[in-house]
Protein backbone atom coordinates (compact mmCIF):
# COMPACT_ATOMS: atom_id res chain seq x y z
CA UNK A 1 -20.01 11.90 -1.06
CA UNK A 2 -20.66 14.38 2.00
CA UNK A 3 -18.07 12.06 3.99
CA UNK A 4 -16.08 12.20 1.15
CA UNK A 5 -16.11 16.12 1.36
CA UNK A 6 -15.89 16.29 4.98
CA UNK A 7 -12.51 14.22 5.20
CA UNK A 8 -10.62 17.37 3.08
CA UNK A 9 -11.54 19.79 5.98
CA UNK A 10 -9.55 18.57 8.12
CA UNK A 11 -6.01 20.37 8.40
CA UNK A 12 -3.50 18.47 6.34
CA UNK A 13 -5.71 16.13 4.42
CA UNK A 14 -4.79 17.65 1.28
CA UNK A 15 -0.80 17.84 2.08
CA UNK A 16 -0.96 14.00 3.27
CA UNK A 17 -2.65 12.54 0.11
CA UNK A 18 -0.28 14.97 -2.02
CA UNK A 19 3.00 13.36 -0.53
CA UNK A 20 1.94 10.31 -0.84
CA UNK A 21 1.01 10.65 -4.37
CA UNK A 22 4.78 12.21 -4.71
CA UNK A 23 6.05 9.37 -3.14
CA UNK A 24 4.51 6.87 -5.28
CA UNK A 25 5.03 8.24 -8.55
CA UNK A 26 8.12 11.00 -8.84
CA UNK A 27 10.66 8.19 -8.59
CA UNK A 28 8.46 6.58 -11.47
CA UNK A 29 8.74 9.58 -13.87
CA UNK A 30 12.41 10.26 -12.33
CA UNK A 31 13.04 7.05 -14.44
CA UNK A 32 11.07 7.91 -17.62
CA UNK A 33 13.06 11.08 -17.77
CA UNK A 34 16.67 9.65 -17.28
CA UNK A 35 15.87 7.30 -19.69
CA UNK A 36 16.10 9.36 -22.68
CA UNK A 37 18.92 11.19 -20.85
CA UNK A 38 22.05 11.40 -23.22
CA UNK A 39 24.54 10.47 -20.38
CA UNK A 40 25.86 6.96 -20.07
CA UNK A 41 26.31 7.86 -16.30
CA UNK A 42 24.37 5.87 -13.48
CA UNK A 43 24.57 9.17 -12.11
CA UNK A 44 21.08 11.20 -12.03
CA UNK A 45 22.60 14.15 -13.84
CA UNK A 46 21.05 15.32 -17.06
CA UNK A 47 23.10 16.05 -19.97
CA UNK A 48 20.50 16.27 -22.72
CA UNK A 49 17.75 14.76 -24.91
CA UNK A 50 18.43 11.04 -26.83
CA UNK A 51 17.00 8.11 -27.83
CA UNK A 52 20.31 5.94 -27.89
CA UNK A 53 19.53 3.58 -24.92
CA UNK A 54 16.15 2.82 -26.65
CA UNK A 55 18.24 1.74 -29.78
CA UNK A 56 20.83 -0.24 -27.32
CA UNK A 57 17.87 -2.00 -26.26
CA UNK A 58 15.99 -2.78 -29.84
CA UNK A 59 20.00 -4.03 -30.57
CA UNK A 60 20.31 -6.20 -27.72
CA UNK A 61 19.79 -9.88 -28.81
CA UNK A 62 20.05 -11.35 -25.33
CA UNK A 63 17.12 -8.64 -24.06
CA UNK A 64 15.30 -9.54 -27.02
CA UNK A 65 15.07 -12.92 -26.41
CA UNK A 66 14.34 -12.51 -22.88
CA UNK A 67 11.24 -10.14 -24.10
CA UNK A 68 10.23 -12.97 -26.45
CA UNK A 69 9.99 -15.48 -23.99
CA UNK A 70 8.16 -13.28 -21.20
CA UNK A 71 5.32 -12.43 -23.76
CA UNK A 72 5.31 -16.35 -24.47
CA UNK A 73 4.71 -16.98 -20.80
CA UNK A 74 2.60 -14.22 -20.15
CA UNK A 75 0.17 -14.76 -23.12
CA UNK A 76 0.36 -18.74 -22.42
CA UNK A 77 -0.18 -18.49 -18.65
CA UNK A 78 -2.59 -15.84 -18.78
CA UNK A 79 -5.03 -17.89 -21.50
CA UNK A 80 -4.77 -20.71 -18.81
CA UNK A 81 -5.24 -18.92 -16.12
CA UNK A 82 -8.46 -16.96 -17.28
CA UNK A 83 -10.12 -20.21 -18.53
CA UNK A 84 -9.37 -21.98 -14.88
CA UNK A 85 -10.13 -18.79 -13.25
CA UNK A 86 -13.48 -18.68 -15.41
CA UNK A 87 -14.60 -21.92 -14.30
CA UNK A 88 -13.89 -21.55 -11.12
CA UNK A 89 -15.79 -17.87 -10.83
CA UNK A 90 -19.07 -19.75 -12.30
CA UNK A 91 -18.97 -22.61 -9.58
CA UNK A 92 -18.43 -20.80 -6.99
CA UNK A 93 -20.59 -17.82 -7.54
CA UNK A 94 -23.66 -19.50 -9.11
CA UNK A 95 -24.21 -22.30 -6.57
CA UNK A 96 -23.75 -22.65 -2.77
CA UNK A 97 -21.88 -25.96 -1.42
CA UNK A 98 -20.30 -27.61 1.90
CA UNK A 99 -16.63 -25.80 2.10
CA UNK A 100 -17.31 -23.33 -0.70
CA UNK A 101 -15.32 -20.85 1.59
CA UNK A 102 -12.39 -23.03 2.36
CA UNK A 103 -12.40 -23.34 -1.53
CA UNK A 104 -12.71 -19.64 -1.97
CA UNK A 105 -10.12 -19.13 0.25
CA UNK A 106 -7.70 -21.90 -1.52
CA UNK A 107 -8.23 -19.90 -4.89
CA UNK A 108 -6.74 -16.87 -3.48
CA UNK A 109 -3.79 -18.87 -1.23
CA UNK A 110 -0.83 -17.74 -4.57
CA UNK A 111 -1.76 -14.08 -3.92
CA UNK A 112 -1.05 -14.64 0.02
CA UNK A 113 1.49 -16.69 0.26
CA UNK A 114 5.50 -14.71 -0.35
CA UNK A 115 6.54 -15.26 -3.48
CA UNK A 116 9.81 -16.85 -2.04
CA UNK A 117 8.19 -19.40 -0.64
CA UNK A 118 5.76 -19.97 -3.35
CA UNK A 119 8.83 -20.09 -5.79
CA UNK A 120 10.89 -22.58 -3.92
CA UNK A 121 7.61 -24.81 -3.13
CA UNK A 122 7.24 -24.56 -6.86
CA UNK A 123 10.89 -25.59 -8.07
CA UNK A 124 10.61 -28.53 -5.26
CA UNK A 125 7.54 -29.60 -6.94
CA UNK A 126 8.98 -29.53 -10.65
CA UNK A 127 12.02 -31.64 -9.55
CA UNK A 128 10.20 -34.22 -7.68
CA UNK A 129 7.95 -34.95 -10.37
CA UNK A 130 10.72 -34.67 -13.34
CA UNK A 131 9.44 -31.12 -14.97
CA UNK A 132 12.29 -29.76 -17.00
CA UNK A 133 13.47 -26.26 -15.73
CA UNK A 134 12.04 -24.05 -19.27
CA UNK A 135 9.51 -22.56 -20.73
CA UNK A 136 7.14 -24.96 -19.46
CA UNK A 137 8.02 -24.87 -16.21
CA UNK A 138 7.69 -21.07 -16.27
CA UNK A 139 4.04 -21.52 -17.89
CA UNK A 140 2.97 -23.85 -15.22
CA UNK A 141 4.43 -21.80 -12.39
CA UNK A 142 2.67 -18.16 -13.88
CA UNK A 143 -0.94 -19.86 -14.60
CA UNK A 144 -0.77 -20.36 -10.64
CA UNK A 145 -0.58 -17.02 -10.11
CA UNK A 146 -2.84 -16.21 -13.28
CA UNK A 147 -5.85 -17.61 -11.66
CA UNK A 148 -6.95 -15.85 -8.59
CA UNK A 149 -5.80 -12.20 -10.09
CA UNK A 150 -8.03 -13.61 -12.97
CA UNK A 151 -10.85 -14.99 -10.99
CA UNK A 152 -11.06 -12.04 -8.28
CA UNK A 153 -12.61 -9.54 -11.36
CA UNK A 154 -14.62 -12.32 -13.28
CA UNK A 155 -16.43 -13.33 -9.75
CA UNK A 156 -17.16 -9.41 -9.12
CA UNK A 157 -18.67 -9.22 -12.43
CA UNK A 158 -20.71 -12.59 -11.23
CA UNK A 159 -21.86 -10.95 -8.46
CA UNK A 160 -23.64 -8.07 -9.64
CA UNK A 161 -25.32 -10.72 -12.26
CA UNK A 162 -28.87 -10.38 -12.23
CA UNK A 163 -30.27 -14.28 -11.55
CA UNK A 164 -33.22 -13.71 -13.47
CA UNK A 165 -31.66 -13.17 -16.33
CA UNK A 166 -30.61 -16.89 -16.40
CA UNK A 167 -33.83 -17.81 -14.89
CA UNK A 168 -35.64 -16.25 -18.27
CA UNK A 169 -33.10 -18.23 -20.44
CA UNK A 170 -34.24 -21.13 -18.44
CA UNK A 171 -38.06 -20.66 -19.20
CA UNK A 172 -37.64 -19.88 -23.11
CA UNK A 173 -36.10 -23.58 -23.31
CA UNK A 174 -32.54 -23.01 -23.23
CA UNK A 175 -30.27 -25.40 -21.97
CA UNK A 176 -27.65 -24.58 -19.35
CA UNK A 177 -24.48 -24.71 -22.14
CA UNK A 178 -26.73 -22.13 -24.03
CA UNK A 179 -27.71 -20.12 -21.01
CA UNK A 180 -23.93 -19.86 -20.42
CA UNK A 181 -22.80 -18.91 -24.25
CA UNK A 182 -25.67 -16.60 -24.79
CA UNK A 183 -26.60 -14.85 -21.80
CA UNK A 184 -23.90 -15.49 -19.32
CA UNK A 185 -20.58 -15.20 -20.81
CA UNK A 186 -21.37 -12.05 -22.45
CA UNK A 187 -22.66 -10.32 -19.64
CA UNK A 188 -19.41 -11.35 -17.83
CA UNK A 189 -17.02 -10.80 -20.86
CA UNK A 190 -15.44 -7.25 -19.54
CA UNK A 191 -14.32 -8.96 -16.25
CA UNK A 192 -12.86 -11.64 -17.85
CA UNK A 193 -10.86 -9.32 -20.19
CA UNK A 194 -9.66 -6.85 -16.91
CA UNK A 195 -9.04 -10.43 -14.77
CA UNK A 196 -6.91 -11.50 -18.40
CA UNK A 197 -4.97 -8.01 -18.80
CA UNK A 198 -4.41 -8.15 -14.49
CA UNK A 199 -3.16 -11.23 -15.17
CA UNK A 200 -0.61 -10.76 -18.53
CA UNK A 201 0.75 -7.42 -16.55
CA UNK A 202 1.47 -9.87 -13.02
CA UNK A 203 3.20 -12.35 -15.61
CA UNK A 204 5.19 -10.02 -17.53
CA UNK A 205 6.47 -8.44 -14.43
CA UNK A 206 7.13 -11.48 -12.13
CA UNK A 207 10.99 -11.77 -11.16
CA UNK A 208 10.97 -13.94 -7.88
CA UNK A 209 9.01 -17.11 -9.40
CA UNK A 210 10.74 -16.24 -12.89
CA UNK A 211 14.10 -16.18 -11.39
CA UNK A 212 13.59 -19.84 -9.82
CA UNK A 213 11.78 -22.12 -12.28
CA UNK A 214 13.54 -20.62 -15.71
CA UNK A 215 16.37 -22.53 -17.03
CA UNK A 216 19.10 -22.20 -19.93
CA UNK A 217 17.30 -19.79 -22.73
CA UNK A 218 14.10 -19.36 -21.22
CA UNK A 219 15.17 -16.44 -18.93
CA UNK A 220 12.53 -13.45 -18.64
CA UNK A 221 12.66 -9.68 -19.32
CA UNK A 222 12.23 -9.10 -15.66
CA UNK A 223 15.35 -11.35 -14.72
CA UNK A 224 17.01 -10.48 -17.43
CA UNK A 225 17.29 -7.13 -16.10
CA UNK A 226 17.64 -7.80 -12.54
CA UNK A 227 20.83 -9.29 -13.76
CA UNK A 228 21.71 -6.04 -15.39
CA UNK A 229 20.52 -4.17 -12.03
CA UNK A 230 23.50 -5.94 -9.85
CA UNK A 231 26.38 -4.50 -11.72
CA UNK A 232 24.33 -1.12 -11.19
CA UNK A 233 21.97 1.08 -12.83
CA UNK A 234 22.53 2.15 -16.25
CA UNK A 235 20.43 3.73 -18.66
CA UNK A 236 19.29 1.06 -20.31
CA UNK A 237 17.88 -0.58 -17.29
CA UNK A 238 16.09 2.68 -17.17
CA UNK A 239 14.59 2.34 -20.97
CA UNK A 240 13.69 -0.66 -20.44
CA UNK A 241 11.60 -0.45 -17.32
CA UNK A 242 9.64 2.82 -18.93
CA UNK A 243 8.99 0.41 -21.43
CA UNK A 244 7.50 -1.70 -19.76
CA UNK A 245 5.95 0.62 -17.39
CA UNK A 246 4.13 1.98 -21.20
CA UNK A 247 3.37 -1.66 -21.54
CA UNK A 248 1.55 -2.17 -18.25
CA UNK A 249 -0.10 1.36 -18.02
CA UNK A 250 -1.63 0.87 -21.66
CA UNK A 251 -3.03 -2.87 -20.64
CA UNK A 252 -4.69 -1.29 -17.15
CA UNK A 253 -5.95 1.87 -19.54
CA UNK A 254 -7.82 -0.84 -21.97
CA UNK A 255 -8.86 -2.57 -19.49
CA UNK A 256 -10.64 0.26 -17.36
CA UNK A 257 -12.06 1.79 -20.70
CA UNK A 258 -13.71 -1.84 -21.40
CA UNK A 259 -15.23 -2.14 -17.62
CA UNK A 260 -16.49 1.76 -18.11
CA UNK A 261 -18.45 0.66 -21.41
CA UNK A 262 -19.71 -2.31 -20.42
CA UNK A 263 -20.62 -1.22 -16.67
């Protein structure tokens, strides 16, 4: 905390972090505002309070759709990502093994990797094996992704596990599938909600792997409106992304609120 205190002496230290704060999030509430700005302009030039573009977007069947089948994906992807991810937290965190780092390491290879050259590796992979460009593809491709954001919280909340708390279990009779229901998966239960709501909001706002394994009718909000965003910026593209930005913030709120009450 003293180092902590000592850092905003220095001349400028409060004037850096402020501009970068600024630079991160005015061009984020730039868009919240012009989205309920009564223009039809692309034009960042206020000409008064409205709600149409909301109601363009409620109206728009084709956006609708495309919401539909990102919360599909996302809810989909992210249940099969946090049940891999899960898994994968317990056997790596509760026992030691030849290569556990290499496999630690392999977990956490979708989040390195560029998401171009994840995508295309991807498609290549769906067409060799016959996958149908869809919905199903788009499942399969997220869930990759869904398991090391997933699996990064759950294994924190592992780590700070007490092992004598399945050790007692142990002793009072309990057998390991009980150790693991009673004691275990409760104890870990707000990381694997945060590594679940991490992984909806990195579903929901995917583009690059969305754009490349969706076919006919299973397009995604995100792509959906990069579409729009090529013939230029428009309001709507602006109600649309604070909605989603509302979307996102509210899942990361819930989540922190559930790792502050359970901490």
């Amino acid at each position: 905390m003293t180092r902590a205190r000592d850092l905003w002496q220095f001349p400028g230290t409060r004037m850096a972090a402020y501009a970068v704060l600024a630079y991160l999030y005015v061009p984020i509430l730039v868009l919240i505002v012009m989205s309920f700005n009564a223009s039809d302009s692309s034009q960042a030039r206020w000409e008064g309070f409205s709600t149409h573009w909301y109601a363009m977007v409620a109206a728009d069947s084709n956006m609708l759709q495309a919401l539909r089948n990102s919360a599909i994906v996302a809810c989909v992807a992210t249940l099969v990502g946090t049940v891999i991810a899960t898994f994968a937290a317990l056997g790596t965190a509760r026992t030691r093994f030849r290569g556990q780092v290499a496999v630690e390491a392999l977990i956490g290879l979708p989040l390195i990797v560029p998401d171009i050259v994840a995508a295309i590796a991807i498609l290549l992979f769906f067409v060799m094996i016959g996958i149908k460009l869809g919905l199903l593809s788009l499942v399969l491709a997220h869930s990759v992704f869904a398991v090391p954001i997933a699996y990064l919280p759950i294994r924190a909340r592992l780590e700070g596990l007490d092992p004598a708390l399945a050790e007692a279990a142990a002793d009072l009779y309990a057998n390991p599938w009980q150790t693991l229901r009673r004691v275990i998966l409760p104890l870990i239960w707000p990381g694997i909600v945060s590594g679940a709501m991490l992984a909806f909001i990195g579903s929901l706002g995917d583009v690059v792997v969305s754009y490349f394994v969706s076919g006919p009718g299973s397009t995604t909000l995100p792509v959906y409106v990069f579409s729009m965003v090529r013939m230029g910026v428009t309001p709507t593209v602006n109600a649309v992304s604070t909605l989603l930005i509302a979307a996102s913030v509210s899942l990361l709120t819930v989540s922190y609120l559930l790792g502050r009450r359970f901490s």
